[in-house]
Protein backbone atom coordinates (compact mmCIF):
# COMPACT_ATOMS: atom_id res chain seq x y z
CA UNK A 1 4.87 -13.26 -13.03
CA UNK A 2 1.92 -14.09 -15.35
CA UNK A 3 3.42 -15.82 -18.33
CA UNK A 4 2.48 -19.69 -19.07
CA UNK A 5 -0.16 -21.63 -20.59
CA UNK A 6 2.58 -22.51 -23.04
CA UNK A 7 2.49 -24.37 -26.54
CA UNK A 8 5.02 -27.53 -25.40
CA UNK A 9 8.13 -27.35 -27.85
CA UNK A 10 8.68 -29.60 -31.16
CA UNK A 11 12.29 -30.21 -31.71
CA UNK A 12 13.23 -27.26 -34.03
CA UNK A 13 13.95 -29.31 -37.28
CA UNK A 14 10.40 -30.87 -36.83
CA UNK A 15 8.61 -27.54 -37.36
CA UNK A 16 10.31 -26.73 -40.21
CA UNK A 17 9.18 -30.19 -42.11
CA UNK A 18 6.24 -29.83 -41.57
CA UNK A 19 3.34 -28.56 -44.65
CA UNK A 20 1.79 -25.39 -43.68
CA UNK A 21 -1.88 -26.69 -44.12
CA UNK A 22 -1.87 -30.25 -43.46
CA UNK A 23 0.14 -31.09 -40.22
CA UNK A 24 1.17 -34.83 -38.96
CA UNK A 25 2.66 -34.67 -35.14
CA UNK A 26 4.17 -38.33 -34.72
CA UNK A 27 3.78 -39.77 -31.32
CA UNK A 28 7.16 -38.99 -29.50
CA UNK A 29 8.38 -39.42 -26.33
CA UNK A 30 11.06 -36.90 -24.43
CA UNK A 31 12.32 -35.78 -21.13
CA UNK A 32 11.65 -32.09 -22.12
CA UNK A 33 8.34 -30.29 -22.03
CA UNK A 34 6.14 -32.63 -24.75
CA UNK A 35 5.89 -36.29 -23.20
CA UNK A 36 3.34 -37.61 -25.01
CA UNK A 37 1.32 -36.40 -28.45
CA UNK A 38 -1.05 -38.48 -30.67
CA UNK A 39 -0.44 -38.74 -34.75
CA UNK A 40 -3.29 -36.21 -35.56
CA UNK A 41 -4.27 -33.83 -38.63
CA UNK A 42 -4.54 -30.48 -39.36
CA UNK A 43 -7.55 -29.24 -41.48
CA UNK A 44 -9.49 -26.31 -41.28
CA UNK A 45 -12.91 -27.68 -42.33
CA UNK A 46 -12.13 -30.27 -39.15
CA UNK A 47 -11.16 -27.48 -36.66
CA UNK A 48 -14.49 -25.63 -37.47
CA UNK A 49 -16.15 -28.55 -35.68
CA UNK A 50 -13.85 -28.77 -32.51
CA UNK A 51 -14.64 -25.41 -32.14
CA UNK A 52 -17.90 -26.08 -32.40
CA UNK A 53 -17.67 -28.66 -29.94
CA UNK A 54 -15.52 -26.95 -27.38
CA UNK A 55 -18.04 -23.59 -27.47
CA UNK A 56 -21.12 -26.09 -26.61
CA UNK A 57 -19.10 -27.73 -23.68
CA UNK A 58 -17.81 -24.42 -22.64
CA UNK A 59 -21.22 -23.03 -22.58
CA UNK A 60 -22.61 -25.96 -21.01
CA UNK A 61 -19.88 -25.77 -18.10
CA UNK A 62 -20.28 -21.67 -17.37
CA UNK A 63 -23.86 -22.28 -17.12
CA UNK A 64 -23.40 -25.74 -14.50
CA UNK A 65 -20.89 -23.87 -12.56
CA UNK A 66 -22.53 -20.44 -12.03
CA UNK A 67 -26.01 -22.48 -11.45
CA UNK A 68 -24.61 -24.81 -8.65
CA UNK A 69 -21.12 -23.66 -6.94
CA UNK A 70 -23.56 -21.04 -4.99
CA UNK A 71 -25.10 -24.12 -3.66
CA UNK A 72 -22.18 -26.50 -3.16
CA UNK A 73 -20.36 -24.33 -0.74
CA UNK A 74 -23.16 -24.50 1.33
CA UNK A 75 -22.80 -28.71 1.55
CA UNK A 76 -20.11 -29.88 3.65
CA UNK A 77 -16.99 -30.19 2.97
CA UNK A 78 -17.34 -27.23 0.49
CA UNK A 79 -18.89 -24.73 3.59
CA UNK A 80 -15.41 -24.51 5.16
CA UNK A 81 -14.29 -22.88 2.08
CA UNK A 82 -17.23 -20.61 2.14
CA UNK A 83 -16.49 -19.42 5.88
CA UNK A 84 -12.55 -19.65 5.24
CA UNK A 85 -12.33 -18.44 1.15
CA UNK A 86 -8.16 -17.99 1.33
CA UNK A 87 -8.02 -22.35 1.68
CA UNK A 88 -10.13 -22.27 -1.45
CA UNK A 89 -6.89 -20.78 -3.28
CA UNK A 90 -4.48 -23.03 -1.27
CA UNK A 91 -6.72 -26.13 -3.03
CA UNK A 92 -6.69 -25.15 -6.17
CA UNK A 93 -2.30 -24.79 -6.02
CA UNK A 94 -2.39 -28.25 -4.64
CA UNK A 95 -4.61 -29.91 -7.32
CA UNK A 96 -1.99 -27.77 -9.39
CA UNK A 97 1.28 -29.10 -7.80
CA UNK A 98 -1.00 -33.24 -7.79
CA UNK A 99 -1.74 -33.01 -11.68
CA UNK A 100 2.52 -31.93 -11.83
CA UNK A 101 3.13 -35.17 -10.02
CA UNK A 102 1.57 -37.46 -11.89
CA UNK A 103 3.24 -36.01 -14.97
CA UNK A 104 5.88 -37.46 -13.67
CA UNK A 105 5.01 -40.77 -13.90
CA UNK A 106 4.67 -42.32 -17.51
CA UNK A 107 2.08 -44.94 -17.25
CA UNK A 108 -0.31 -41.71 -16.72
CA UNK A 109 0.74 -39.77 -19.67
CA UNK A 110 -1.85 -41.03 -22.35
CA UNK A 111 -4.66 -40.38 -19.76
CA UNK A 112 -2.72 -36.78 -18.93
CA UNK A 113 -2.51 -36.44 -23.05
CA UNK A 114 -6.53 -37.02 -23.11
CA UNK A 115 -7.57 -34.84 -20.29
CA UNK A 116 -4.69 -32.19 -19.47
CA UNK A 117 -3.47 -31.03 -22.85
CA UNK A 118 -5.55 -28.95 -24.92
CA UNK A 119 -5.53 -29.77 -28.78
CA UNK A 120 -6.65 -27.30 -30.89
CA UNK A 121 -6.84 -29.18 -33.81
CA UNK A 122 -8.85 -32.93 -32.49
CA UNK A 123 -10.25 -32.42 -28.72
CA UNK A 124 -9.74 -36.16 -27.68
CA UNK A 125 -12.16 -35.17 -24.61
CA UNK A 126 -14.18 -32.18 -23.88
CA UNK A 127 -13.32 -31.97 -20.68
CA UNK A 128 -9.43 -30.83 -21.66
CA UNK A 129 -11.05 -27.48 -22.00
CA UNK A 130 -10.86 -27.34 -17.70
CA UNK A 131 -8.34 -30.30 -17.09
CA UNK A 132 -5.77 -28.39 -19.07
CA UNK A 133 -6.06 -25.33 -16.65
CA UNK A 134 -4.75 -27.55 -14.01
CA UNK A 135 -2.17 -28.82 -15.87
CA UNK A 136 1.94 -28.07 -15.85
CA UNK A 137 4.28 -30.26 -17.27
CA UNK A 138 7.69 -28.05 -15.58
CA UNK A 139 8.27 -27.02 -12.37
CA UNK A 140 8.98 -23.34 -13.26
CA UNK A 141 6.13 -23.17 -15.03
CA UNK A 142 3.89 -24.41 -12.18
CA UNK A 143 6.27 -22.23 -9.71
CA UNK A 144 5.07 -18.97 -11.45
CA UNK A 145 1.50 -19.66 -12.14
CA UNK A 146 0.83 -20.53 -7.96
CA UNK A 147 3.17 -17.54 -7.46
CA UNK A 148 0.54 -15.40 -9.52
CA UNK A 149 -2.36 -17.11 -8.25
CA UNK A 150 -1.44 -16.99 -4.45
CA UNK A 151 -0.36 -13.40 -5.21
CA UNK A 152 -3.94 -12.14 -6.26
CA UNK A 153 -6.04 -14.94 -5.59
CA UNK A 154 -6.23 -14.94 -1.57
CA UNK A 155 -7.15 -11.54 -1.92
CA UNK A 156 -9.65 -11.52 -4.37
CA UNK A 157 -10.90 -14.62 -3.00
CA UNK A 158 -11.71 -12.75 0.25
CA UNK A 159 -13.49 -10.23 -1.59
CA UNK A 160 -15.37 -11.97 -3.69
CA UNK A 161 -16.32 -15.13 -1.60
CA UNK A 162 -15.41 -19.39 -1.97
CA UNK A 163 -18.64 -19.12 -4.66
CA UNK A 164 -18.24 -15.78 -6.86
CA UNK A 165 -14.08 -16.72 -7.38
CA UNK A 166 -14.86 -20.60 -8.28
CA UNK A 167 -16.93 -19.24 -10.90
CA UNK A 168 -14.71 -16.44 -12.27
CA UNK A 169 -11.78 -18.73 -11.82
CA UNK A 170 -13.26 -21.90 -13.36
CA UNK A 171 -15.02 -19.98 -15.77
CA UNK A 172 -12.09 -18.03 -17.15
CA UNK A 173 -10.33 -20.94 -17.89
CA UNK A 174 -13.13 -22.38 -19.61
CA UNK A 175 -13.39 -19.50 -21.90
CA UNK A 176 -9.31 -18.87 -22.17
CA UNK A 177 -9.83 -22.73 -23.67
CA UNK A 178 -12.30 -21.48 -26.32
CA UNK A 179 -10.18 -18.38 -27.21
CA UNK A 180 -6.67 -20.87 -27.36
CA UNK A 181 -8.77 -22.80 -29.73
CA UNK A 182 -10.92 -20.45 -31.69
CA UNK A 183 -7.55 -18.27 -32.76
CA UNK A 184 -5.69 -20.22 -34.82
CA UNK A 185 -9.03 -21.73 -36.36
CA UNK A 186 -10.52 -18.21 -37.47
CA UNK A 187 -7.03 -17.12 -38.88
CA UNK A 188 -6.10 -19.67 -39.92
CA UNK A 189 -2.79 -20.60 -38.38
CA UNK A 190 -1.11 -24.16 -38.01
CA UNK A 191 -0.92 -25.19 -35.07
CA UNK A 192 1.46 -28.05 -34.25
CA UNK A 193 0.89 -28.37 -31.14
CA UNK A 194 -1.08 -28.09 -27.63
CA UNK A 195 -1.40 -26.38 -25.08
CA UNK A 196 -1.73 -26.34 -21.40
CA UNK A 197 -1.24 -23.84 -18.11
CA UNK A 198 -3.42 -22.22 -15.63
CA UNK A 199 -2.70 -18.70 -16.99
CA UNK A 200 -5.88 -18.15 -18.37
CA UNK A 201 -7.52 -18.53 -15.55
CA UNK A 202 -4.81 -16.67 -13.48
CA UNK A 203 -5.19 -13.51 -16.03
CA UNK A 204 -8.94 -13.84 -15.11
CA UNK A 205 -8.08 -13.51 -11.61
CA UNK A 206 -5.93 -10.63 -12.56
CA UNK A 207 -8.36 -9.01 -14.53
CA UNK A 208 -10.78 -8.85 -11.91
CA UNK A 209 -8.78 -8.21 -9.14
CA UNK A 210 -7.34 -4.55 -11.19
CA UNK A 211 -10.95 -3.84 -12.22
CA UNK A 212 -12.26 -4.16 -8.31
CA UNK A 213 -8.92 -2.60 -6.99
CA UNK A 214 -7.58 -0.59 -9.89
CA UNK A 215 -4.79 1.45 -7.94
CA UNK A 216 -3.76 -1.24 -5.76
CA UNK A 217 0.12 -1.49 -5.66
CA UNK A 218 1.72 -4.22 -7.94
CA UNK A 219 5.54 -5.24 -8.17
CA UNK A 220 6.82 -7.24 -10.90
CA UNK A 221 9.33 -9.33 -8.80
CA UNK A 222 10.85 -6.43 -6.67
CA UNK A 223 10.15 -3.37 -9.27
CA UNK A 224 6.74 -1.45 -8.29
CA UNK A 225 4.69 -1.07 -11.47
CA UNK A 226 3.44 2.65 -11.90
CA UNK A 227 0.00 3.49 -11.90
CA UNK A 228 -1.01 0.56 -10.11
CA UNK A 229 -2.78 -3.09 -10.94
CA UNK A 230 -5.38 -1.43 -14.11
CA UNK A 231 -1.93 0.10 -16.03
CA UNK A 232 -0.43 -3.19 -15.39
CA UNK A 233 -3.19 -5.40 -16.58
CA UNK A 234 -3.61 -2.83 -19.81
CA UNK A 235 0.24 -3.37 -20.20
CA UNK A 236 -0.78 -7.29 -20.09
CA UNK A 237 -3.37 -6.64 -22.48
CA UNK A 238 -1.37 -5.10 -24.95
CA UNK A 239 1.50 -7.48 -24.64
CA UNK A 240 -0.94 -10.44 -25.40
CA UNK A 241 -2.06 -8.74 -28.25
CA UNK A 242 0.99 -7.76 -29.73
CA UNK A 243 1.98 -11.54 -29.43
CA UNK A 244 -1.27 -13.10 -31.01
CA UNK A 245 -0.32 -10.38 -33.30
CA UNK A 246 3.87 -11.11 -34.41
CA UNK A 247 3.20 -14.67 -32.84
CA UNK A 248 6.56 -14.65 -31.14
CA UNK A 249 7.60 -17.48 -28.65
CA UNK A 250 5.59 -20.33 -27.09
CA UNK A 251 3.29 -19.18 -25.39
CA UNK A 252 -0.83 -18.79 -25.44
CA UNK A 253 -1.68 -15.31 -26.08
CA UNK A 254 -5.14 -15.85 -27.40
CA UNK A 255 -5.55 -17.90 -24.13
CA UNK A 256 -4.65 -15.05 -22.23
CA UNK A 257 -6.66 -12.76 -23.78
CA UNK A 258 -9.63 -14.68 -23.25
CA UNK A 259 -9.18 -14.91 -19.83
CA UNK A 260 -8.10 -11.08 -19.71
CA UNK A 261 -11.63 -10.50 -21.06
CA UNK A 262 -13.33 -12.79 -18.88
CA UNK A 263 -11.89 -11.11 -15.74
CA UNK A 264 -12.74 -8.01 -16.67
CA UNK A 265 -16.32 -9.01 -17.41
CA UNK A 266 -16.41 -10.68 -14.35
CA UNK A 267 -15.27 -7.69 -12.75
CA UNK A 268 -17.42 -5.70 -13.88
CA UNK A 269 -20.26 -7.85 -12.95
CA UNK A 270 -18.77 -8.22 -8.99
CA UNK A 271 -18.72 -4.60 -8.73
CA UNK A 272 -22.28 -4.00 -9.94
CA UNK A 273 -23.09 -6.23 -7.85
CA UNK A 274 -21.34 -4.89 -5.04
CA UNK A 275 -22.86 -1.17 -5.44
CA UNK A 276 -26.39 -2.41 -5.60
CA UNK A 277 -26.00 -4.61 -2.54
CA UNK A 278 -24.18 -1.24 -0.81
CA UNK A 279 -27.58 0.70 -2.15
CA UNK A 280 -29.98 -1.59 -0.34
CA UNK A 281 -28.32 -1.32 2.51
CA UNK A 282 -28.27 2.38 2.91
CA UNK A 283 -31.88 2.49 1.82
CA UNK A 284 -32.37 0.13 4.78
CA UNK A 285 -30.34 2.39 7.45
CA UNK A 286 -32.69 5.59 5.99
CA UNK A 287 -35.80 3.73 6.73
CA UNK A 288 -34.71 3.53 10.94
């Protein structure tokens, strides 16, 4: 249910032409997964400073969102959410299943290149960090990710409320950015590549939602998974890790992790927050 965020594909005979230091992605066009990629360079030294630049904009954003979403939902239109928290979920799959349309329609890929794909090797914009969170360039892809998110988001959403899951969602993506790009900088790994997919936020979501509920029953399509959501986020864990690790297939591990992390944090945080709130309240009662 919770695999995405994926590298798009090179044809196969591209990768292996390529140097293993000093990488030149021509600007193609196809019908498949990559529609549109700028000539751009590899180099280390260079990549130090986009991730650089992507930790000060991630920073930046954690710190805007967590400062004002507490007050936007109090503004109209934003206060529906607040009193109704499920529709927030049901807005973020249809800004989803909007950014998959346009895909669709060339004219918009250069501006979709800038803004929804994340490069780990030039950021053209900053703001790729979130845009490429929303992002999904097939329809399986974007299929699984709502799937995932409907599947644990209205819940959580309920639970946490419209404010407290726009920042653990928004903000898990942020950071799942930073890890996607900070992984193949610190060990030094070509990337060819970039990447795009809401999965880091979605393993945020996940994250928190087994921390919070940790025995809540989980099926992986129709098989139950024993031992509830926490053994199947650990088993998530450890599959991410094992993949940043052999660095099989396409997809984002490091970007999962990162948001794995960030949910948990997050969780953490929600329930603290939760028991202290629970504490004033039966200090309160004892007082009558």
């Amino acid at each position: 249910m919770l695999k995405s965020s994926l590298f798009p594909l090179l044809p196969k005979s591209f990768k292996q032409s390529v140097p293993r230091q000093t990488i030149q992605i021509k600007e193609f066009h196809s019908t498949g997964m990559v529609k549109f990629i700028r000539v751009s360079n590899y180099h280390y030294k260079n990549n130090w400073d986009t991730l650089k630049r992507a930790a000060i904009f991630s920073g930046l954003f954690i710190t805007g969102t967590t400062l004002v979403t507490p007050y936007l939902f109090q503004l109209p239109p934003f206060n529906h959410f607040a009193k109704h928290p499920s529709h927030l979920v049901y807005g973020l799959i249809g800004l989803n299943v909007a950014v998959f349309g346009v895909w669709q329609l060339p004219k918009y890929w250069r501006l979709l290149n800038r803004y929804a794909l994340l490069e780990k090797n030039s950021m053209y914009s900053s703001w790729s960090v979130i845009g490429s969170a929303f992002s999904h360039q097939e329809f399986w892809h974007l299929g699984v990710n709502m799937l995932a998110l409907y599947s644990f988001g209205t819940s959580l959403a309920g639970m946490l409320g419209a404010s407290n899951f726009t920042q653990l969602y928004l903000n898990s993506a942020a950071i799942a950015s930073l890890a996607s790009i900070a992984y193949p900088i610190i060990f030094k790994i070509p990337v060819t590549a970039p990447s795009l997919g809401a999965s880091g936020a979605l393993f945020g979501v996940f994250g928190a939602f087994s921390y919070l509920v940790p025995t809540a029953k989980i099926m992986l399509f129709v098989f139950p998974i024993p031992g509830g959501a926490w053994v199947a986020f650990l088993g998530s864990a450890v599959w991410n890790a094992a993949g940043c690790f052999m660095r099989w297939g396409s997809f984002d591990y490091a970007a999962h992790l990162g948001g794995s992390i960030a949910g948990v944090a997050y969780g953490w945080y929600f329930s603290k927050k939760f028991r202290e709130a629970r504490e004033r309240r039966m200090r309160g009662a004892f007082r009558f």
